[in-house]
C-alpha atoms as a PDB file:
ATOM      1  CA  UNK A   1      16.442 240.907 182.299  1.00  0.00           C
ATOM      2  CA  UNK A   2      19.230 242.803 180.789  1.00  0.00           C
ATOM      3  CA  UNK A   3      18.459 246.419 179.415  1.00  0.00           C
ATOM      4  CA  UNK A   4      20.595 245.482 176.504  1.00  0.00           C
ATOM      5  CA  UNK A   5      20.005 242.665 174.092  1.00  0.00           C
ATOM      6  CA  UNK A   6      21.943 241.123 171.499  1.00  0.00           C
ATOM      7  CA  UNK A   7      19.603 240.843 168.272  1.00  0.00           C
ATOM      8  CA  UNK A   8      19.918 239.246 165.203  1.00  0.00           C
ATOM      9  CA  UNK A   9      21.824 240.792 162.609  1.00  0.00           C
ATOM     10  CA  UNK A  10      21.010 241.733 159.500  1.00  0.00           C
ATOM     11  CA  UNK A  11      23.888 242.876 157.123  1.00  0.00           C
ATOM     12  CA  UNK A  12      23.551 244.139 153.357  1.00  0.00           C
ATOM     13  CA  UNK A  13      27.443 243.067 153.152  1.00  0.00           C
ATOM     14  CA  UNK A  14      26.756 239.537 154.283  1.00  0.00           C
ATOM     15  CA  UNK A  15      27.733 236.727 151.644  1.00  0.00           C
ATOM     16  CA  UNK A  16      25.193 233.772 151.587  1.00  0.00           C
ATOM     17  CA  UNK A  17      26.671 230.627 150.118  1.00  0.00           C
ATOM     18  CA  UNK A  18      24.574 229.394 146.864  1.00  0.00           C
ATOM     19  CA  UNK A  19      24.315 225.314 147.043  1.00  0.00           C
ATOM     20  CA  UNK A  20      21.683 222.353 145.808  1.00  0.00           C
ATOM     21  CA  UNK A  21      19.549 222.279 148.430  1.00  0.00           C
ATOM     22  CA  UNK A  22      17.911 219.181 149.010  1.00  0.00           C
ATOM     23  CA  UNK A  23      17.847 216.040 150.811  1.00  0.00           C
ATOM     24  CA  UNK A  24      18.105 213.302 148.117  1.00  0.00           C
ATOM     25  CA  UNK A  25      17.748 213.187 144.247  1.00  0.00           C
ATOM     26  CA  UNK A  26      13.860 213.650 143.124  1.00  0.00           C
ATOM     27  CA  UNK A  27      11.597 216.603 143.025  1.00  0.00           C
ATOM     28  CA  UNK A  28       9.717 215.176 146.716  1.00  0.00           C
ATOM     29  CA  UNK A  29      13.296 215.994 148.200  1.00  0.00           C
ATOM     30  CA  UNK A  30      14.065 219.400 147.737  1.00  0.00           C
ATOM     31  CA  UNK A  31      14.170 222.106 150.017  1.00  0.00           C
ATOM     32  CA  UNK A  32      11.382 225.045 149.174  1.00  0.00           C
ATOM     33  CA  UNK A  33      10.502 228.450 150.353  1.00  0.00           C
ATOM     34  CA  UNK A  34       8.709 227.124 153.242  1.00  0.00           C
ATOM     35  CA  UNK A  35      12.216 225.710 154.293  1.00  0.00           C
ATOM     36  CA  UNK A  36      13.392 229.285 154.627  1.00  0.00           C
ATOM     37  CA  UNK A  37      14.698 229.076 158.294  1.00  0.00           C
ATOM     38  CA  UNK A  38      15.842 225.745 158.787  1.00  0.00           C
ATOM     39  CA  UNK A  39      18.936 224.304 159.709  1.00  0.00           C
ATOM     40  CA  UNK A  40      21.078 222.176 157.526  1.00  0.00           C
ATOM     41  CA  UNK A  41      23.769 220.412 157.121  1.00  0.00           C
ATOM     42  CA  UNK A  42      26.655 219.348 154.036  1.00  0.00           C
ATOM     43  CA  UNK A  43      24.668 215.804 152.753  1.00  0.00           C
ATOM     44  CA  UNK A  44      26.464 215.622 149.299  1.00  0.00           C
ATOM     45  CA  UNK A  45      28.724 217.345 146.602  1.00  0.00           C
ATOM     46  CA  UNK A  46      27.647 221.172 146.531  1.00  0.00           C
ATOM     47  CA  UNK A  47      24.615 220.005 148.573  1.00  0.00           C
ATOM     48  CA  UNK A  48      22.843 221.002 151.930  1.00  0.00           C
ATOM     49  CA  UNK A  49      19.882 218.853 153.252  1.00  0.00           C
ATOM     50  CA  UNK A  50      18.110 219.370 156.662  1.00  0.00           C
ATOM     51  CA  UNK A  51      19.506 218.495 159.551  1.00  0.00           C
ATOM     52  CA  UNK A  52      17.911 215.585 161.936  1.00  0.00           C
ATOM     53  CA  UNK A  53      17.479 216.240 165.816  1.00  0.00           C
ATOM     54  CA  UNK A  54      21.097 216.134 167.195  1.00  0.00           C
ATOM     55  CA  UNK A  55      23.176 217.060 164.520  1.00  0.00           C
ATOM     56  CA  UNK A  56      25.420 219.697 164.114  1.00  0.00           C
ATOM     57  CA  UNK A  57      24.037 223.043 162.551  1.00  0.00           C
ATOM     58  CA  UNK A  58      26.318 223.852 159.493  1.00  0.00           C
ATOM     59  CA  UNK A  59      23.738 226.637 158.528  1.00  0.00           C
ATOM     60  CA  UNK A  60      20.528 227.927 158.081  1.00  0.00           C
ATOM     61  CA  UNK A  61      18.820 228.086 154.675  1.00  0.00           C
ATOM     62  CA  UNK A  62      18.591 231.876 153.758  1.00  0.00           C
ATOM     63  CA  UNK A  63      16.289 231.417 150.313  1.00  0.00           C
ATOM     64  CA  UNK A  64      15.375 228.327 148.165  1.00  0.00           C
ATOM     65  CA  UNK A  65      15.050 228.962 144.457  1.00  0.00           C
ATOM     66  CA  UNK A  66      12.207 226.624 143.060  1.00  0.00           C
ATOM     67  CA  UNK A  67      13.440 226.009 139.662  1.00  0.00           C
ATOM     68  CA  UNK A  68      15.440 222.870 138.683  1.00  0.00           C
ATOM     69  CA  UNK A  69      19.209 223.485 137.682  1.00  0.00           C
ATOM     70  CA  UNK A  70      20.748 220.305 137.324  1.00  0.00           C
ATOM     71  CA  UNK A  71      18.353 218.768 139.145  1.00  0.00           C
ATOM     72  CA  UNK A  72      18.155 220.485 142.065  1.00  0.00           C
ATOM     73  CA  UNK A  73      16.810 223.460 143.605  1.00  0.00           C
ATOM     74  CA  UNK A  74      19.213 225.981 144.144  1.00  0.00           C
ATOM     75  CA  UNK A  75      19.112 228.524 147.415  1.00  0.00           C
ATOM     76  CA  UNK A  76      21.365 230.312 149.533  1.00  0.00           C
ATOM     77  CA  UNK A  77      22.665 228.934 152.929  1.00  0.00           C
ATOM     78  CA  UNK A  78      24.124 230.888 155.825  1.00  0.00           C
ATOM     79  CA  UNK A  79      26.710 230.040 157.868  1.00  0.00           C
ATOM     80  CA  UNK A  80      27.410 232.635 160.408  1.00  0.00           C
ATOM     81  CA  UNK A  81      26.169 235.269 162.401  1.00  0.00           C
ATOM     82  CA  UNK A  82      23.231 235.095 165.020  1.00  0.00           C
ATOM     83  CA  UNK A  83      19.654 233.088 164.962  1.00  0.00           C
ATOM     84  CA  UNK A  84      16.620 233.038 166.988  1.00  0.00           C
ATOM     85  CA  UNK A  85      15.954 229.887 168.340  1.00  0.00           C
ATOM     86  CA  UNK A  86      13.346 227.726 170.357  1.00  0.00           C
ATOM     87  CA  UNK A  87      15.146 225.719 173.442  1.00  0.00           C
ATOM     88  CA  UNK A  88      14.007 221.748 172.832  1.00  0.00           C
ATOM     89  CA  UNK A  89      15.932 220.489 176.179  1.00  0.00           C
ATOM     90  CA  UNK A  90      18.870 218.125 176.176  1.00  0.00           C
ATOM     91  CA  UNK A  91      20.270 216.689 173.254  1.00  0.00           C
ATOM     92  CA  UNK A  92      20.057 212.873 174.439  1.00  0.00           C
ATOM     93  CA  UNK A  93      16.828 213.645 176.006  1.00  0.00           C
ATOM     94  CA  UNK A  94      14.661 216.734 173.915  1.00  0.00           C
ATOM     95  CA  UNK A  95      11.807 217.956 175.510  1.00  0.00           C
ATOM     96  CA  UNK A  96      13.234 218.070 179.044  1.00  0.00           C
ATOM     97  CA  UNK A  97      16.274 220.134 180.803  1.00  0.00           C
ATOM     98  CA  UNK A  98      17.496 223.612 180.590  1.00  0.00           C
ATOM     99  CA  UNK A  99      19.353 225.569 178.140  1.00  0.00           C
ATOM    100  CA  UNK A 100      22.163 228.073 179.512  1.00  0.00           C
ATOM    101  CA  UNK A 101      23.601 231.339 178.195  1.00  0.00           C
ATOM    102  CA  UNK A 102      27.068 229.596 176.854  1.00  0.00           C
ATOM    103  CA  UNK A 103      25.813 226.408 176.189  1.00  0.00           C
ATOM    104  CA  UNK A 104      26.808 224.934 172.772  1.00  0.00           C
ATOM    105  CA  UNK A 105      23.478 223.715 170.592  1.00  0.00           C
ATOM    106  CA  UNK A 106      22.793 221.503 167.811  1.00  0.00           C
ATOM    107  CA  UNK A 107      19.587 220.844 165.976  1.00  0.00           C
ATOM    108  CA  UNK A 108      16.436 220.084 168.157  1.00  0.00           C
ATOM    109  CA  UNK A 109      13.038 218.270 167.341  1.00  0.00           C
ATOM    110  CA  UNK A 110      12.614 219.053 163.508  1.00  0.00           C
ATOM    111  CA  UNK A 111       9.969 220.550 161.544  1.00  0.00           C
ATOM    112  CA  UNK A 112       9.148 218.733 157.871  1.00  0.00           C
ATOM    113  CA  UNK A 113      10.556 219.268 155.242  1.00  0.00           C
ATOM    114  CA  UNK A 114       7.762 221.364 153.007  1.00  0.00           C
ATOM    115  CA  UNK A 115       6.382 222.995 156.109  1.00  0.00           C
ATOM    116  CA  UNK A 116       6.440 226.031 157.077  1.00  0.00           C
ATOM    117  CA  UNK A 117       8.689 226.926 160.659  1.00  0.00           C
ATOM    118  CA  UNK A 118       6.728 229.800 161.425  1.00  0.00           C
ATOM    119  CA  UNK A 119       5.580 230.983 163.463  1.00  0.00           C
ATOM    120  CA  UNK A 120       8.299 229.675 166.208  1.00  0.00           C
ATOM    121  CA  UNK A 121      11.853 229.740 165.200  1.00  0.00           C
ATOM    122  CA  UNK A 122      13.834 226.342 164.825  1.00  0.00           C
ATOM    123  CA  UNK A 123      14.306 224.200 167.973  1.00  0.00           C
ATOM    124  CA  UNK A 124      17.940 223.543 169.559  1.00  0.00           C
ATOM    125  CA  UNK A 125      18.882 221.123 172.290  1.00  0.00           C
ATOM    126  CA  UNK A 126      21.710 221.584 174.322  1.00  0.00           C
ATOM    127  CA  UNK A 127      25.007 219.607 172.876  1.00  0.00           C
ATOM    128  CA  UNK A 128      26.278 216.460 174.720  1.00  0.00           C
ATOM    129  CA  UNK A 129      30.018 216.573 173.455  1.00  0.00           C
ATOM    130  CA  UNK A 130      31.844 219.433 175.241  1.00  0.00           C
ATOM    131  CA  UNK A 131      32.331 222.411 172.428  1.00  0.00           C
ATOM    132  CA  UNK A 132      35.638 221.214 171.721  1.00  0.00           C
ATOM    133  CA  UNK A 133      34.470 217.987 170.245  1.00  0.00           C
ATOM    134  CA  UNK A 134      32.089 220.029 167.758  1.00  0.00           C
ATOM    135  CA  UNK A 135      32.949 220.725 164.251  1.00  0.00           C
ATOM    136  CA  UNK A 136      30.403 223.258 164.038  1.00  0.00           C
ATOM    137  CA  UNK A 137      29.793 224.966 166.930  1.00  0.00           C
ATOM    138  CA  UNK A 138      26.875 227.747 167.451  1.00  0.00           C
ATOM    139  CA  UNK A 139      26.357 228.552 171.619  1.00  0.00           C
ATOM    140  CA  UNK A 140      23.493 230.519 173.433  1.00  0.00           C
ATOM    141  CA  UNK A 141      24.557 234.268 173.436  1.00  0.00           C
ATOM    142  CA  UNK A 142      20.962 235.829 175.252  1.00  0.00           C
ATOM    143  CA  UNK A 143      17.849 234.120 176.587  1.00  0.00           C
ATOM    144  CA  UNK A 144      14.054 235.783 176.186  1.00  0.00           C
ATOM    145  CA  UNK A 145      13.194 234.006 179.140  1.00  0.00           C
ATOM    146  CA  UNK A 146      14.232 231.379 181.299  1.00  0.00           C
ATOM    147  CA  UNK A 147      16.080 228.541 180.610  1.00  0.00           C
ATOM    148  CA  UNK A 148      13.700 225.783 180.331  1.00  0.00           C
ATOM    149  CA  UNK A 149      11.752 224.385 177.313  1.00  0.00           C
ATOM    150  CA  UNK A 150       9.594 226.558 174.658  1.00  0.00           C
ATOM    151  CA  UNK A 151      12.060 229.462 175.859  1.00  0.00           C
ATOM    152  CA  UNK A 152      13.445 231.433 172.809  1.00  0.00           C
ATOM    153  CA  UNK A 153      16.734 232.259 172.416  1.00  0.00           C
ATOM    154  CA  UNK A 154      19.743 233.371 170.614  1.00  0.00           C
ATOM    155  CA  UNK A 155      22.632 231.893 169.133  1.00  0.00           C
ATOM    156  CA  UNK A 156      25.524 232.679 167.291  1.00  0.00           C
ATOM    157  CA  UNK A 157      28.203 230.322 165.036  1.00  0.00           C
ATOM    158  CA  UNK A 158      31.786 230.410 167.047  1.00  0.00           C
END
């Protein structure tokens, strides 16, 4: 193992995008505090909702705000830097195959909405389309481990 590792970042100078987080319209949709963690993805106007296994990671939800504006709950969303991650295999096949330093990720088998992700970070399978067919593309930077499955890794948004 390397004697130096990349880390996340943490950045007092870092802008977090403020959006209605939620999946749908109704109080049994929105993203809460135990949310804090996940991935998501653009699901309507001003709006992130969680993503499903296999899509594309548009961010990560950085605080949820539990009070109703408009409707929603409003939180903060980032959409760059570096994440810890769990490796969850292929992306046609999660659960099974190897994850490489370089290796473009979307989201991997999903935790529910409501539930607390800790204590493992979120899970990330390896993409199918080559990086150039990704809108949103976030790649394995430094392993923990191995390669395989239940690994932990780290990834950062190209």
């Amino acid at each position: 193992m390397a004697k130096f590792k990349m880390t996340e970042t943490l950045s007092p100078y870092r802008i977090h995008d403020s959006a209605r987080l939620a999946d749908g319209t109704g109080v049994s949709n929105q993203l809460t505090d135990a949310d804090v963690g996940k991935f998501v993805k653009l699901v309507g106007d001003s709006q992130y909702g969680l993503c499903a296994a296999g899509n594309e990671i548009e961010g990560v939800v950085e605080s949820a705000n539990e009070q109703i504006a408009d409707g929603f709950y409003i939180g903060s969303v980032r959409k760059d830097g570096r994440v810890r991650v769990t490796l969850d295999g292929l992306q046609a096949t999660p659960g099974t195959g190897v994850i490489a330093v370089g290796d473009y990720v979307v989201a991997g088998t999903l935790v529910a909405r409501g539930t607390a992700q800790l204590p493992t970070p979120p899970k990330v399978c390896k993409a199918t389309a080559a990086g150039s067919a990704l809108n949103f593309k976030w790649r394995v930077v430094a392993l923990d481990g191995t390669t395989a499955v239940g690994q932990t890794a780290l990834i950062e948004r190209v």
